[in-house]
Structure formats: structure tokens, C-alpha cells
C-alpha atoms as a PDB file:
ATOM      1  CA  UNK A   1      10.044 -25.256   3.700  1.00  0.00           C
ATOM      2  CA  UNK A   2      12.706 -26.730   5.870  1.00  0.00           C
ATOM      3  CA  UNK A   3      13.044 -26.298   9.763  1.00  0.00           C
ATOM      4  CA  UNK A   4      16.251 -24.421   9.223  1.00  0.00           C
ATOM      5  CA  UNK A   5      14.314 -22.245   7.046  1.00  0.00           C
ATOM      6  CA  UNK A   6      11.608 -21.578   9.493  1.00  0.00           C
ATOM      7  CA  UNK A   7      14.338 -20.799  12.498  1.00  0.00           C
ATOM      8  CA  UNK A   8      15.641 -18.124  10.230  1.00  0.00           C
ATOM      9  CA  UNK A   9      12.590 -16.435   9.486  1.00  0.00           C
ATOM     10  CA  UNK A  10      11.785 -16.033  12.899  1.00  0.00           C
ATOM     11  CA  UNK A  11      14.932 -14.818  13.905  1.00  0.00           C
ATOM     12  CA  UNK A  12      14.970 -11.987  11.527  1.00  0.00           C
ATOM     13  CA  UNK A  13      10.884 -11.609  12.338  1.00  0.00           C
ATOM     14  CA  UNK A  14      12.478 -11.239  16.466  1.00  0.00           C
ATOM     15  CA  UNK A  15      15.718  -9.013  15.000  1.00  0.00           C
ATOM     16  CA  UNK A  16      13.291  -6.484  13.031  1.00  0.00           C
ATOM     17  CA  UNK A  17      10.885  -6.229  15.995  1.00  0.00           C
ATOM     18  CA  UNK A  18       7.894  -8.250  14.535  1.00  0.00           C
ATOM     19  CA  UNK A  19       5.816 -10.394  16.374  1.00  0.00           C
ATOM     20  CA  UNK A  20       3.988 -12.380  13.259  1.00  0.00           C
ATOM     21  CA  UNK A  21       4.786 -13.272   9.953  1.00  0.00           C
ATOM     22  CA  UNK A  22       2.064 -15.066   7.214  1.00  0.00           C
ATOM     23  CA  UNK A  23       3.514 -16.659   4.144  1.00  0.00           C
ATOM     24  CA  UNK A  24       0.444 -18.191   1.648  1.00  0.00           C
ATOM     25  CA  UNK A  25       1.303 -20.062  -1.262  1.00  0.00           C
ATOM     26  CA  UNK A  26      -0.830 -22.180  -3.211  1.00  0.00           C
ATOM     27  CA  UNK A  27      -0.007 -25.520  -1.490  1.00  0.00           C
ATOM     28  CA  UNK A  28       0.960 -23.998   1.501  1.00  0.00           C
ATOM     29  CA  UNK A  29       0.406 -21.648   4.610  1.00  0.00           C
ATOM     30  CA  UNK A  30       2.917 -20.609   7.099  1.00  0.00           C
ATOM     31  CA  UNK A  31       2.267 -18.727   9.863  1.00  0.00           C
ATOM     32  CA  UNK A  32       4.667 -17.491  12.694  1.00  0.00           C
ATOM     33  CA  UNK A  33       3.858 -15.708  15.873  1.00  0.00           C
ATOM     34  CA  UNK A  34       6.303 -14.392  18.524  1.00  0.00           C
ATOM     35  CA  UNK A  35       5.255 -13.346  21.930  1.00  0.00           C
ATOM     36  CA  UNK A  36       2.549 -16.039  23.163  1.00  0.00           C
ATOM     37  CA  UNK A  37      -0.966 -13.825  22.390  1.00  0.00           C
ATOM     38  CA  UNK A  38      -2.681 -14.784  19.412  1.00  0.00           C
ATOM     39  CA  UNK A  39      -5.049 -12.376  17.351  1.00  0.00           C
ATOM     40  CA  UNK A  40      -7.659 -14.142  16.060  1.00  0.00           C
ATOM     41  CA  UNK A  41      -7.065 -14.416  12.262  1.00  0.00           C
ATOM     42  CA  UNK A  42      -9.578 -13.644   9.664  1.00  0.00           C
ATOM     43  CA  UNK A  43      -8.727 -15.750   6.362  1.00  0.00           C
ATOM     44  CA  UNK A  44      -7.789 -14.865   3.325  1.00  0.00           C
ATOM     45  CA  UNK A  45     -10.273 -15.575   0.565  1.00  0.00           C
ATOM     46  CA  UNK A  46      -9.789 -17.696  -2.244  1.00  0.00           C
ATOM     47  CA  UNK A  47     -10.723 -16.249  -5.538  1.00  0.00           C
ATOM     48  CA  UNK A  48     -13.966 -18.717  -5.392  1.00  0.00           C
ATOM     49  CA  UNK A  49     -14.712 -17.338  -2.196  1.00  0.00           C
ATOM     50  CA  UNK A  50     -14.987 -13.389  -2.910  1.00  0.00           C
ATOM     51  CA  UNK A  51     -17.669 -11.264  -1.954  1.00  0.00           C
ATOM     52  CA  UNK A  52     -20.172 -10.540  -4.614  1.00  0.00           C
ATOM     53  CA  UNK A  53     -19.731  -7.145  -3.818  1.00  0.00           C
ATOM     54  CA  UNK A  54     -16.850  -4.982  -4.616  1.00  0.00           C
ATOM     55  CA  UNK A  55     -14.366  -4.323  -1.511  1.00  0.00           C
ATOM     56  CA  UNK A  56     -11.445  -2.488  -0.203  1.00  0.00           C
ATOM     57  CA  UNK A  57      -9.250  -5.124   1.110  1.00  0.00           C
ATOM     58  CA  UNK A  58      -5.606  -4.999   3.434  1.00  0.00           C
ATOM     59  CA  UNK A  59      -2.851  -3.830   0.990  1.00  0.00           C
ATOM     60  CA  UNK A  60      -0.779  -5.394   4.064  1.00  0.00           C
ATOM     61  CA  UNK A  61      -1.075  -7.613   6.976  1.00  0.00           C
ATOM     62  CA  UNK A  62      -1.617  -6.461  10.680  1.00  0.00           C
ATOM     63  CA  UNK A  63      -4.592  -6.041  13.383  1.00  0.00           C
ATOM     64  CA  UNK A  64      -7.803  -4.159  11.597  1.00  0.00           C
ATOM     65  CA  UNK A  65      -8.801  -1.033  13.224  1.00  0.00           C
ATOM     66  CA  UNK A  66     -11.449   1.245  12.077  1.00  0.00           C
ATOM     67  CA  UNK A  67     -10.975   3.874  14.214  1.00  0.00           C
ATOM     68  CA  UNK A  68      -8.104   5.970  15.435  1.00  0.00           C
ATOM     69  CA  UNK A  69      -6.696   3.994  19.131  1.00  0.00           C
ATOM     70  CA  UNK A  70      -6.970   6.905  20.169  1.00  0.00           C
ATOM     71  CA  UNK A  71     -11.133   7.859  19.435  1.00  0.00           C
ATOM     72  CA  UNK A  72     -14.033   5.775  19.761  1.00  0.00           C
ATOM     73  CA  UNK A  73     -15.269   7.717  16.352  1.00  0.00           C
ATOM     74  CA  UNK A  74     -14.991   5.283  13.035  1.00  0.00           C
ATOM     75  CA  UNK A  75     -12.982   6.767  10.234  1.00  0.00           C
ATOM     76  CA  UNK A  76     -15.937   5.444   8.133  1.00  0.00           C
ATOM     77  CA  UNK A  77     -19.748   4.792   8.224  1.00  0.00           C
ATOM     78  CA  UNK A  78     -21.539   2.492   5.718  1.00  0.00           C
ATOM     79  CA  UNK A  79     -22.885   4.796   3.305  1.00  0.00           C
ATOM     80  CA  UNK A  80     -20.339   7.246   3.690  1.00  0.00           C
ATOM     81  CA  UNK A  81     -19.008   8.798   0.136  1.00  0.00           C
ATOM     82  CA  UNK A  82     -14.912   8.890   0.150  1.00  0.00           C
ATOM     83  CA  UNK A  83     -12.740   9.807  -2.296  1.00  0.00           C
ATOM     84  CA  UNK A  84      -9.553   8.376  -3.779  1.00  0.00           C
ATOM     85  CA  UNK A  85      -6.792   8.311  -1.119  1.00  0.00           C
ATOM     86  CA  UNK A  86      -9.349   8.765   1.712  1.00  0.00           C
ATOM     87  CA  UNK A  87      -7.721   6.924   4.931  1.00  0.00           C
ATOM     88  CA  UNK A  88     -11.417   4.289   5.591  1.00  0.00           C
ATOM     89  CA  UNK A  89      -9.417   2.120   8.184  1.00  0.00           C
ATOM     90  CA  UNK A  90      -6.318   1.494   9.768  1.00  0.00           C
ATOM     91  CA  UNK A  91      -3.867  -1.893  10.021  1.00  0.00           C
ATOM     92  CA  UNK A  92      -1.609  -1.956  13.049  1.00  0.00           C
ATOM     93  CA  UNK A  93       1.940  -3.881  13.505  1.00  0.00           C
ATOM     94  CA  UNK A  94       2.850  -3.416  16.912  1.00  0.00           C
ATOM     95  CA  UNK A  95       3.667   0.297  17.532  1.00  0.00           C
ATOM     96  CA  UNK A  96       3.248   0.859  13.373  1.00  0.00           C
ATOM     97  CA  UNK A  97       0.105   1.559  12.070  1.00  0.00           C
ATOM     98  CA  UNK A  98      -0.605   2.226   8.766  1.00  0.00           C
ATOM     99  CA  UNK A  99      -3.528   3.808   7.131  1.00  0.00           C
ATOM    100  CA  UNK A 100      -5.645   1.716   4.445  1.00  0.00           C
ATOM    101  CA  UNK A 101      -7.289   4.057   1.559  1.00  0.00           C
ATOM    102  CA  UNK A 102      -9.422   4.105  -0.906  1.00  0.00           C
ATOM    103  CA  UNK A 103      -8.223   3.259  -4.441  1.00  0.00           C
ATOM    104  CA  UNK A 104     -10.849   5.146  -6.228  1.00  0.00           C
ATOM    105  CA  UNK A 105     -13.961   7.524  -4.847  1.00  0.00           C
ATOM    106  CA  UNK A 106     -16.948   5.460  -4.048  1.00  0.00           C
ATOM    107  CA  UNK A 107     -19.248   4.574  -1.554  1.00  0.00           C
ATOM    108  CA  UNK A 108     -18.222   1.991   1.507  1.00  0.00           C
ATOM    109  CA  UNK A 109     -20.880  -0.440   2.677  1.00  0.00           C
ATOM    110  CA  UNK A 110     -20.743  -2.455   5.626  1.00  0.00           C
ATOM    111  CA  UNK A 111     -18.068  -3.427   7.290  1.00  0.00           C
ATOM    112  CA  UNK A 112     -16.758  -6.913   6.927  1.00  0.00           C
ATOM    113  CA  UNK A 113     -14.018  -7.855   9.501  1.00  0.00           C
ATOM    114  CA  UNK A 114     -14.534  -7.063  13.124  1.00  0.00           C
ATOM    115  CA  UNK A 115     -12.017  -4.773  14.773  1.00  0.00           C
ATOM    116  CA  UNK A 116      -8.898  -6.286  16.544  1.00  0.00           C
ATOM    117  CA  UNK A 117      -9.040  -9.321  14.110  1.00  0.00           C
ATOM    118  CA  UNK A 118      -5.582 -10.111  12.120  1.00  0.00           C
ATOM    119  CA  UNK A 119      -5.791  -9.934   9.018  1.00  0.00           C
ATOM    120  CA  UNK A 120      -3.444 -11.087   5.810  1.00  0.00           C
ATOM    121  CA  UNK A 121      -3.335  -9.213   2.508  1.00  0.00           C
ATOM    122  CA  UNK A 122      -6.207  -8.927   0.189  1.00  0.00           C
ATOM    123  CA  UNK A 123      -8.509  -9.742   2.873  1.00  0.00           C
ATOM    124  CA  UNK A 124     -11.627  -7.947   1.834  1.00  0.00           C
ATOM    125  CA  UNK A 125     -12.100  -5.577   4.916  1.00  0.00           C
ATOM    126  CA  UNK A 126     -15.637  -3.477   3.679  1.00  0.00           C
ATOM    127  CA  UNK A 127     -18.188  -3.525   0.926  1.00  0.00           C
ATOM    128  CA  UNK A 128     -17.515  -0.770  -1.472  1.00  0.00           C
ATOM    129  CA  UNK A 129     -19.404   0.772  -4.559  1.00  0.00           C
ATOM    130  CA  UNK A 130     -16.928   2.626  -7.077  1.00  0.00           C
ATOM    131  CA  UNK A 131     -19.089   5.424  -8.341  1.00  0.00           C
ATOM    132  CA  UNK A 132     -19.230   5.521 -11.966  1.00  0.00           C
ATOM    133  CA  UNK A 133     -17.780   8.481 -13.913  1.00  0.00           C
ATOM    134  CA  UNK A 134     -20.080   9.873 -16.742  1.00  0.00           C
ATOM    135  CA  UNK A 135     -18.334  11.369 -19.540  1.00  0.00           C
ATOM    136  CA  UNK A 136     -19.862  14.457 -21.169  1.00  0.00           C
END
């Protein structure tokens, strides 16, 4: 990617409000931040490097929250039983924050990304069990 490049992402990052940008390819990372304070960052895993158990990972990028800003009380507790569509944590983008659900009803397990970490899609953000459906 060229400088020019670069200057023109961040412009339109500064124009749209953003304060951070991550572009992952596979020979290269780029990752803007407006604004001077840095999250820390939580990587992205490789396919090598996936958990051995199923998880419910960011379906965007932003600053993990698993509770509401405004309550101390997690949206979910390992062990808990959700259901498809079930909002189990939260990703915030400055004064956006969108809700991350469950794909399918299941179990979540422990939780593995600390709160107020950045994180980029597909990072795995909690264990999770999909229960199994018997058919009659």
C-alpha cells in the first residue's frame, strides 16, 4: 500500500468520525489510529491458532464489552444457556455500540478476551457449546 493510499484512508477514517481502522491481509497488516490513546489490541487468530473449543467471535471490530456501560451486570455467565440471536456481548466504536449474538442456541463458556481490549473480526471472544438438536 502506498503512502498516498494510507493518507486517504485516514482522512475518510477522520471525515466519517472513526478513530481506528484494521486492514489484515495475508502478507500484510495495517493498522490506523486517530486521536493519540491506544486500546490494547487482542490479535486475530490464524486458522492454526484457533481454540479447540468452539467460539462466538467479533462479527466486527471495536472495544469488547460484556456488559452494558451502563451496569456492572454481564450480559452473560459461563454456563449460561442462550439462544439464537441472544445479545452475549457488546463491541463499541466510539459513541456506536453494537450488540454481538449468538448464531445458534448453545451454551457459552468462559470468557476469552478481557473487557476494554480492541478487538478485529473473527477474534474468538468466548468458548461456546452449540447444543445438539435430536430429531424424533
Amino acid at each position: 500500500m502506498k503512502a498516498d493510499e494510507v493518507r486517504q484512508i485516514a482522512a475518510w477514517l477522520e471525515a466519517a468520525g472513526l478513530d481506528s481502522f484494521e486492514l489484515t491481509t495475508p502478507t500484510a497488516r495495517l493498522r490506523l489510529v486517530l486521536g493519540g490513546v491506544v486500546a490494547p489490541v487482542a490479535e486475530a487468530s490464524r486458522p492454526e491458532a484457533l481454540p479447540a473449543v468452539p467460539s462466538l467471535a467479533a462479527r466486527g471490530t471495536g472495544i469488547f464489552l460484556d456488559a452494558h456501560p451502563w451496569s456492572d451486570a454481564p450480559l452473560v455467565r459461563p454456563g449460561q444457556r442462550v439462544r439464537a440471536g441472544d445479545i452475549v456481548a457488546l463491541l463499541r466504536t466510539r459513541a456506536l455500540i453494537q450488540p454481538v449474538t449468538a448464531a445458534e442456541d448453545g451454551i457459552v463458556g468462559a470468557q476469552l478476551v478481557a473487557p476494554g481490549t480492541m478487538v478485529g473480526f473473527g477474534t474468538p471472544l468466548m468458548e461456546f457449546t452449540p447444543e445438539t438438536r435430536s430429531t424424533p
